[in-house]
N, C-alpha and C. Protein backbone atom coordinates (compact mmCIF):
# COMPACT_ATOMS: atom_id res chain seq x y z
N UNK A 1 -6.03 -0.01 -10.80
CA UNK A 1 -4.75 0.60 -10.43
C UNK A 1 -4.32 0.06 -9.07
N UNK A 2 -3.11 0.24 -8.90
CA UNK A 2 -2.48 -0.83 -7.68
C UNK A 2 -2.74 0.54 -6.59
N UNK A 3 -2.50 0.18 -5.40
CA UNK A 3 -3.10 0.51 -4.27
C UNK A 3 -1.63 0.43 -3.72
N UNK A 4 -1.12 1.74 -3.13
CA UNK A 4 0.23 2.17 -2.89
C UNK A 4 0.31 2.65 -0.91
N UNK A 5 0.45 1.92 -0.57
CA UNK A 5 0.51 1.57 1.25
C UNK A 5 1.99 1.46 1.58
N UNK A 6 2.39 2.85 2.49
CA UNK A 6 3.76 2.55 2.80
C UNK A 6 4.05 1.60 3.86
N UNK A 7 5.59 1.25 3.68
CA UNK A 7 6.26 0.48 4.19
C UNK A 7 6.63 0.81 6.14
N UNK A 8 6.55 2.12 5.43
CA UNK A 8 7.48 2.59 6.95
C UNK A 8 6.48 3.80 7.06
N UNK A 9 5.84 4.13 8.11
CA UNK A 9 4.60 5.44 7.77
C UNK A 9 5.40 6.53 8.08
N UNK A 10 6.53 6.61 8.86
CA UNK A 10 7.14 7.78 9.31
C UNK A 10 8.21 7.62 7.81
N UNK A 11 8.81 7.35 7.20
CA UNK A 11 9.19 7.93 6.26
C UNK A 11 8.93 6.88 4.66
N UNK A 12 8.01 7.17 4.19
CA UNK A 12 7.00 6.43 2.75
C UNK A 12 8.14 6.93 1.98
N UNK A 13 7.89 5.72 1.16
CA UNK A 13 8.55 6.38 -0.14
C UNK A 13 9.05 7.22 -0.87
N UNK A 14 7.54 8.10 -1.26
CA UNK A 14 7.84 9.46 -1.72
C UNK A 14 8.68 10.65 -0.60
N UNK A 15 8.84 10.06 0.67
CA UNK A 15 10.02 10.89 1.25
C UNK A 15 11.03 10.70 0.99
N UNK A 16 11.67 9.08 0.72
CA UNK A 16 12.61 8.53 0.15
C UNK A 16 13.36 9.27 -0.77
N UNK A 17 12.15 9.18 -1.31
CA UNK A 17 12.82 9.53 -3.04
C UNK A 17 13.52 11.22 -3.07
N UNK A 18 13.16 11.83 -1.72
CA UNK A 18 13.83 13.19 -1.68
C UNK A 18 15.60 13.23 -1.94
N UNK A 19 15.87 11.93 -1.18
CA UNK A 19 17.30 12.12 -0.75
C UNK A 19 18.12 11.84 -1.92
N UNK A 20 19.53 11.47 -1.94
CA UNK A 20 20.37 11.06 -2.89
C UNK A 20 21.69 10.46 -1.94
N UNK A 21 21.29 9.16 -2.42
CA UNK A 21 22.32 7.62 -1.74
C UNK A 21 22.22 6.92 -2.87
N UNK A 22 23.72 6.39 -2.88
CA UNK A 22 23.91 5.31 -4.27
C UNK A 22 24.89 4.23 -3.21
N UNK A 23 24.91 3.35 -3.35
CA UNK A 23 24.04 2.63 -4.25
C UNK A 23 22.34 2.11 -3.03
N UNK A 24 21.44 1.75 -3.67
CA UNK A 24 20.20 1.69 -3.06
C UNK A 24 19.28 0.32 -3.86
N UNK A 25 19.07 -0.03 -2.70
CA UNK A 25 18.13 -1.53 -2.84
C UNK A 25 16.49 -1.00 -2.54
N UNK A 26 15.69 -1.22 -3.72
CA UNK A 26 14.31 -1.41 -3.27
C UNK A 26 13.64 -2.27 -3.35
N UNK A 27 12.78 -2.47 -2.08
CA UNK A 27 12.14 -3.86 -1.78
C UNK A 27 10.87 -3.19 -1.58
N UNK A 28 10.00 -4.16 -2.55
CA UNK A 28 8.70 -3.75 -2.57
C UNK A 28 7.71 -4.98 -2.96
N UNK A 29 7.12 -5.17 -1.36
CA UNK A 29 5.99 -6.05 -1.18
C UNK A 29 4.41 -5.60 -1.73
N UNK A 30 4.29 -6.93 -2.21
CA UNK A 30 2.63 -7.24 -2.65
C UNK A 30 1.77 -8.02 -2.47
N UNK A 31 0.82 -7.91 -2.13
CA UNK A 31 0.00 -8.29 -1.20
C UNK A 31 -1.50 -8.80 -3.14
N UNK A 32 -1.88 -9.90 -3.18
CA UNK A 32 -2.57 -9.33 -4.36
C UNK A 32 -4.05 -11.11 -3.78
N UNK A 33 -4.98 -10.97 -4.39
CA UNK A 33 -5.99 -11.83 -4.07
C UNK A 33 -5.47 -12.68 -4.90
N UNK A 34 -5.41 -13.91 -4.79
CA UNK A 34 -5.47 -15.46 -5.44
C UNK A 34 -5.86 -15.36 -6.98
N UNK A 35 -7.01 -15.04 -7.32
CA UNK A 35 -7.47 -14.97 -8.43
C UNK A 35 -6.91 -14.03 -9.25
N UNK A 36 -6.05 -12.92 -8.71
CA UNK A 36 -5.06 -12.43 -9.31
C UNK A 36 -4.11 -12.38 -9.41
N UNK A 37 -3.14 -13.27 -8.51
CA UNK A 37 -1.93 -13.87 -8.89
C UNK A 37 -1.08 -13.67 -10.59
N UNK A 38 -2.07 -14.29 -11.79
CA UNK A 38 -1.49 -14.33 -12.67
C UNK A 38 -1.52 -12.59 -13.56
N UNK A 39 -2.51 -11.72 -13.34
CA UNK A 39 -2.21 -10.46 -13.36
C UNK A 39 -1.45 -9.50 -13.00
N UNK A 40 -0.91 -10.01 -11.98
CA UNK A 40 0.14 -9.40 -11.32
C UNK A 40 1.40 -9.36 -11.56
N UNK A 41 1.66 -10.92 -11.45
CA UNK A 41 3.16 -11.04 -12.31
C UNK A 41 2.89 -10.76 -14.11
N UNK A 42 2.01 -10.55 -14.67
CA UNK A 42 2.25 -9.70 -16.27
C UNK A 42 2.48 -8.62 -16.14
N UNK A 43 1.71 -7.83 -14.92
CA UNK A 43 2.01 -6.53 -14.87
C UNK A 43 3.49 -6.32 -14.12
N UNK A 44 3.49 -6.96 -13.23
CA UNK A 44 5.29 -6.72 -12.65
C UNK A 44 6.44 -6.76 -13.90
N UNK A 45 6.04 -8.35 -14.52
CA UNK A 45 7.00 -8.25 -15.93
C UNK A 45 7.04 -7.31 -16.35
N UNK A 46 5.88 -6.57 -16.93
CA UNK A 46 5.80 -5.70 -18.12
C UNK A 46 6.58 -4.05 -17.21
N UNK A 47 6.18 -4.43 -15.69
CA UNK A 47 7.10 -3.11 -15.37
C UNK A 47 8.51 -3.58 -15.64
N UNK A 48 8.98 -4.18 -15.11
CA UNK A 48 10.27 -5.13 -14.91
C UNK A 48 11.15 -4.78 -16.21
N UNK A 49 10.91 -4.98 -17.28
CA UNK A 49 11.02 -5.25 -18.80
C UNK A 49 11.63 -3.62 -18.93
N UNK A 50 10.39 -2.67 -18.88
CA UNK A 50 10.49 -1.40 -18.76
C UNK A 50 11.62 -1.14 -17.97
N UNK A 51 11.60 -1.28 -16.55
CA UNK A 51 12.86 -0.65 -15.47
C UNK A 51 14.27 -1.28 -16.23
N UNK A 52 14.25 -2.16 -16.72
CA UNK A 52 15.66 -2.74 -16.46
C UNK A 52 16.12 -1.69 -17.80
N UNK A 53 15.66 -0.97 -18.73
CA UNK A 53 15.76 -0.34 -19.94
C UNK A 53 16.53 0.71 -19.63
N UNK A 54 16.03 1.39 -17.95
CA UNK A 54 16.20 2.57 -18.02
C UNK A 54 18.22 2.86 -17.04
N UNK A 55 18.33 4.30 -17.36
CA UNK A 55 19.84 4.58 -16.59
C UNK A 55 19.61 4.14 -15.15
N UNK A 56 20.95 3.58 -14.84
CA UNK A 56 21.09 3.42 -13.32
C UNK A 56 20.26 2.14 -12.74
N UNK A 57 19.84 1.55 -13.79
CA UNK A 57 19.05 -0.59 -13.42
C UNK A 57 20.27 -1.01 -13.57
N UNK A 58 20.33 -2.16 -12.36
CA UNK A 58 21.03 -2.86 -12.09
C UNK A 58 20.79 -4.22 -12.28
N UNK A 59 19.52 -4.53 -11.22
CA UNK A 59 19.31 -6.05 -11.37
C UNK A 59 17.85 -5.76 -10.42
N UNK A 60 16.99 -7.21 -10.85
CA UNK A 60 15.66 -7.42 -9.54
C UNK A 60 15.47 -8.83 -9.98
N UNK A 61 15.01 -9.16 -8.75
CA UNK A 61 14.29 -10.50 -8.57
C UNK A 61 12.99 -10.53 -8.18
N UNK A 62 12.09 -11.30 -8.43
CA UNK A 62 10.50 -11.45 -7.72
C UNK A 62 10.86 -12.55 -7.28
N UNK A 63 9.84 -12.96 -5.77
CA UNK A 63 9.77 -13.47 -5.21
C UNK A 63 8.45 -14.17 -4.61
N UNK A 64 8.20 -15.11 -4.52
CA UNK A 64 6.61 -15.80 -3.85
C UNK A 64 6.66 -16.00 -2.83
N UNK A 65 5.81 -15.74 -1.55
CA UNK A 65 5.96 -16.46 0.05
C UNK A 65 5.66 -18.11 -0.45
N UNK A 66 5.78 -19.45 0.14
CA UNK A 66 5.52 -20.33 0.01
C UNK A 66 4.59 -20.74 0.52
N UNK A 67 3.68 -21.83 0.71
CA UNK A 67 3.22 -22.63 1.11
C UNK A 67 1.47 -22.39 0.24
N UNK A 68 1.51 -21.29 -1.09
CA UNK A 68 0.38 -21.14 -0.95
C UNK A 68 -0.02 -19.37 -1.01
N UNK A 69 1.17 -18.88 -0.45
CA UNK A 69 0.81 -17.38 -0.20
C UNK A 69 0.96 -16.54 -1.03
N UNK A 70 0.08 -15.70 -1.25
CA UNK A 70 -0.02 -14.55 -2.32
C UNK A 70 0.26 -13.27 -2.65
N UNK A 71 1.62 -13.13 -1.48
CA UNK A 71 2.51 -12.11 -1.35
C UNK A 71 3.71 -12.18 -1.96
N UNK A 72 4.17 -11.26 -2.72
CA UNK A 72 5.07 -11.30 -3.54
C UNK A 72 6.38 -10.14 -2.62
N UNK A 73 7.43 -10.28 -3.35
CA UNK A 73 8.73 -9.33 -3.02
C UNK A 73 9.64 -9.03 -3.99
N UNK A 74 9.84 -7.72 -4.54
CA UNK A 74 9.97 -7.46 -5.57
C UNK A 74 11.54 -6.91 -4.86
N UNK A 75 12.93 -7.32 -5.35
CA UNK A 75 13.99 -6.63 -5.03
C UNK A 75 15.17 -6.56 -5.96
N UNK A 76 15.19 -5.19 -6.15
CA UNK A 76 16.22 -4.29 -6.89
C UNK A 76 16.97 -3.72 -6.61
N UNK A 77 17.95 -3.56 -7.27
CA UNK A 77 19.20 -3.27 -6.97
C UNK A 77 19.17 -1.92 -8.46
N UNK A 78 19.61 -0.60 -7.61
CA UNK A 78 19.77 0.52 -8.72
C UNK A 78 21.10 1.40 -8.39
N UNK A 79 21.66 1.91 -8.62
CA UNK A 79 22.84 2.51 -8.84
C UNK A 79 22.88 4.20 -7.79
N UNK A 80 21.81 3.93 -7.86
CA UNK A 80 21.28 6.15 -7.01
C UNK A 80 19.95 5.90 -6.67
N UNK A 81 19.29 6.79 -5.96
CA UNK A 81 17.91 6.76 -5.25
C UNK A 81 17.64 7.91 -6.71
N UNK A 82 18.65 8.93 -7.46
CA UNK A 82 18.13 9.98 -8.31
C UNK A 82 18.07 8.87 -9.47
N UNK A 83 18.51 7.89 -10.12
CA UNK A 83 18.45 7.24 -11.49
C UNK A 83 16.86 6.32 -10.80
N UNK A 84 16.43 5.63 -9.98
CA UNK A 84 15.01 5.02 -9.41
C UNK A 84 14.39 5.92 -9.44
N UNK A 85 14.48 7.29 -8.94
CA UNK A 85 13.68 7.92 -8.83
C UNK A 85 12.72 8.84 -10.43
N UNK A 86 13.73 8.83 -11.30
CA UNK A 86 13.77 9.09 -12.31
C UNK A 86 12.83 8.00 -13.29
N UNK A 87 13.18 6.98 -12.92
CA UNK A 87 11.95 6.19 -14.14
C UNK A 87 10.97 5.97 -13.06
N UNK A 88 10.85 5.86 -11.68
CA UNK A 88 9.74 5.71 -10.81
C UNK A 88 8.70 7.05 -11.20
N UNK A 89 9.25 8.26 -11.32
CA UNK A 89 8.52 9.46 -11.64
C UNK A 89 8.11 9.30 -12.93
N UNK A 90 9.00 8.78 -14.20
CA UNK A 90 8.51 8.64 -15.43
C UNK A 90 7.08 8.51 -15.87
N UNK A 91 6.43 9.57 -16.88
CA UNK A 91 5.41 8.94 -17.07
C UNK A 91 4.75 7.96 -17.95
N UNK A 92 6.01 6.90 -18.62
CA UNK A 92 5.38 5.83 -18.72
C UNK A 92 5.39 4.75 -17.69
N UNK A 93 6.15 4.97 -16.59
CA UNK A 93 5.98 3.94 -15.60
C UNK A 93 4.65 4.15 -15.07
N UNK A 94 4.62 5.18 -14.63
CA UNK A 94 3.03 5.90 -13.48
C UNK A 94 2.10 4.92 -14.67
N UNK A 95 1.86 5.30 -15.89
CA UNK A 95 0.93 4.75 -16.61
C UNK A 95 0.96 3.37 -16.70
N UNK A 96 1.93 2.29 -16.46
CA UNK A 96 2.05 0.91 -16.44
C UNK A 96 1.11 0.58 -15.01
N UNK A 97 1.14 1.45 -14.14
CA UNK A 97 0.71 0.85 -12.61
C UNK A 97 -1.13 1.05 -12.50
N UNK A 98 -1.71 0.89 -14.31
CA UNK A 98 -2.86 0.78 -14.08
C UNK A 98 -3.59 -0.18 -14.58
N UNK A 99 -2.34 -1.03 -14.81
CA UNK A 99 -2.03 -2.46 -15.40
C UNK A 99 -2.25 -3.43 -14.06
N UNK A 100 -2.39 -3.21 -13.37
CA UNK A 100 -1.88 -3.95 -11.93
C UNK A 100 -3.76 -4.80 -11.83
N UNK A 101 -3.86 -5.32 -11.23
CA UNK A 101 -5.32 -5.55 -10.61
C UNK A 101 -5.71 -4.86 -9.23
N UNK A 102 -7.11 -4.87 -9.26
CA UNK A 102 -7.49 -3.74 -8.17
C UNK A 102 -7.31 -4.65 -6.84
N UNK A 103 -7.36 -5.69 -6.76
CA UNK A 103 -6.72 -6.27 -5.38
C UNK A 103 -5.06 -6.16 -4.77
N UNK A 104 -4.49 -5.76 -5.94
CA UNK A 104 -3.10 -5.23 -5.73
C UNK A 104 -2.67 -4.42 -4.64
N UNK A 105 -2.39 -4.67 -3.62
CA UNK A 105 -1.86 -3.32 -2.49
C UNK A 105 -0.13 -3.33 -2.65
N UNK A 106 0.59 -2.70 -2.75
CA UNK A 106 1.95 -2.73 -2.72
C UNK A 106 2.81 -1.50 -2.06
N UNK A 107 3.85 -1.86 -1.21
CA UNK A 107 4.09 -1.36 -0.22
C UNK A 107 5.89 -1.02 -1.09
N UNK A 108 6.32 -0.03 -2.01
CA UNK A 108 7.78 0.27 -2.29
C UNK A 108 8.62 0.82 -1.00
N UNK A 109 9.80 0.30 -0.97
CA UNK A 109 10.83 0.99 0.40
C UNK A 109 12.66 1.09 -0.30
N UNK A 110 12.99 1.76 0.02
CA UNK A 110 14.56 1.72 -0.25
C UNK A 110 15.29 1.57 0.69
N UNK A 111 16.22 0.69 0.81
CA UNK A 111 17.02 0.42 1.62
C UNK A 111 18.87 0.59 1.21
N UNK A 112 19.52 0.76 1.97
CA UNK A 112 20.82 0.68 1.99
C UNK A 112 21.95 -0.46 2.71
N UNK A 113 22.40 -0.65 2.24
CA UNK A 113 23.52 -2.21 2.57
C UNK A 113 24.27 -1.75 3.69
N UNK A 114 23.90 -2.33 4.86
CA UNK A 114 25.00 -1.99 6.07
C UNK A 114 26.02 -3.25 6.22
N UNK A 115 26.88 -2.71 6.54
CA UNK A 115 28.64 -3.61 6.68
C UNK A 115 28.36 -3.78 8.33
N UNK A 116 28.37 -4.94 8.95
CA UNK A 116 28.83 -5.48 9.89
C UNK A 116 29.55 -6.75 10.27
N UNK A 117 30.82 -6.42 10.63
CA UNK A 117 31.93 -6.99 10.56
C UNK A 117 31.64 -8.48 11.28
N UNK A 118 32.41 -9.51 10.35
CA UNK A 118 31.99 -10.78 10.95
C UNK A 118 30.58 -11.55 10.19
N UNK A 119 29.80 -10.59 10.02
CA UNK A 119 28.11 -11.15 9.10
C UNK A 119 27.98 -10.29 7.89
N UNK A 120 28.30 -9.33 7.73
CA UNK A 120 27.68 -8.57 6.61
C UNK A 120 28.96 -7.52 6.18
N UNK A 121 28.64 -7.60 4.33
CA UNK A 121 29.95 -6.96 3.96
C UNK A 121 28.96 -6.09 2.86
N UNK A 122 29.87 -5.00 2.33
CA UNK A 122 29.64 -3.59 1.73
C UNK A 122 30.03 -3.99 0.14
């Protein structure tokens, strides 16, 4: 089972998931040993496959660090922190995350799109 290490210690995830903001980006790093590399991305797919099924999926991408590195970045795009939160609580998702390999540490966070004028738009 994957090994769940927050992002931000003053407010983890499961505090996250209290609130209600739409629209909401989650970015969620993984950290996984070499030799499990290819376990990881079956199990991300096979979550992946699952999330995109459910109300309020939008879109995600995975991501590799380069040169070699075995950290991944998982980022989605969902419609409400209540429609994520909803298949994140699901219990066939909980049951997919024992699919993962035990070198798996992964760090989920939600973020929100800030507008600053000149660099960044809403």
């Amino acid at each position: 089972m994957i090994d769940m290490q927050p992002l931000d210690k003053q407010v983890p995830i499961f505090e996250q998931l209290k609130t209600d903001q739409s629209p909401v980006v989650l970015v969620n790093i993984f950290n996984v040993a070499e030799e499990d590399v290819s376990a990881l991305i079956k199990a991300w797919k096979n979550d992946a496959n699952w999330m995109k099924k459910q109300p309020g999926y939008i879109s995600t991408q995975l991501h590799r660090g380069i040169a070699g590195s075995t950290v991944f970045m998982n980022y989605a795009v969902w419609e409400s922190v209540e429609a994520f939160r909803n298949a994140f609580n699901h219990p066939d998702f909980q049951e997919t995350l024992k699919a993962y390999p035990s070198s798996a540490v992964t760090s989920p966070h939600l973020f929100s799109k800030l507008s600053i004028p000149n660099l960044c738009t809403e």
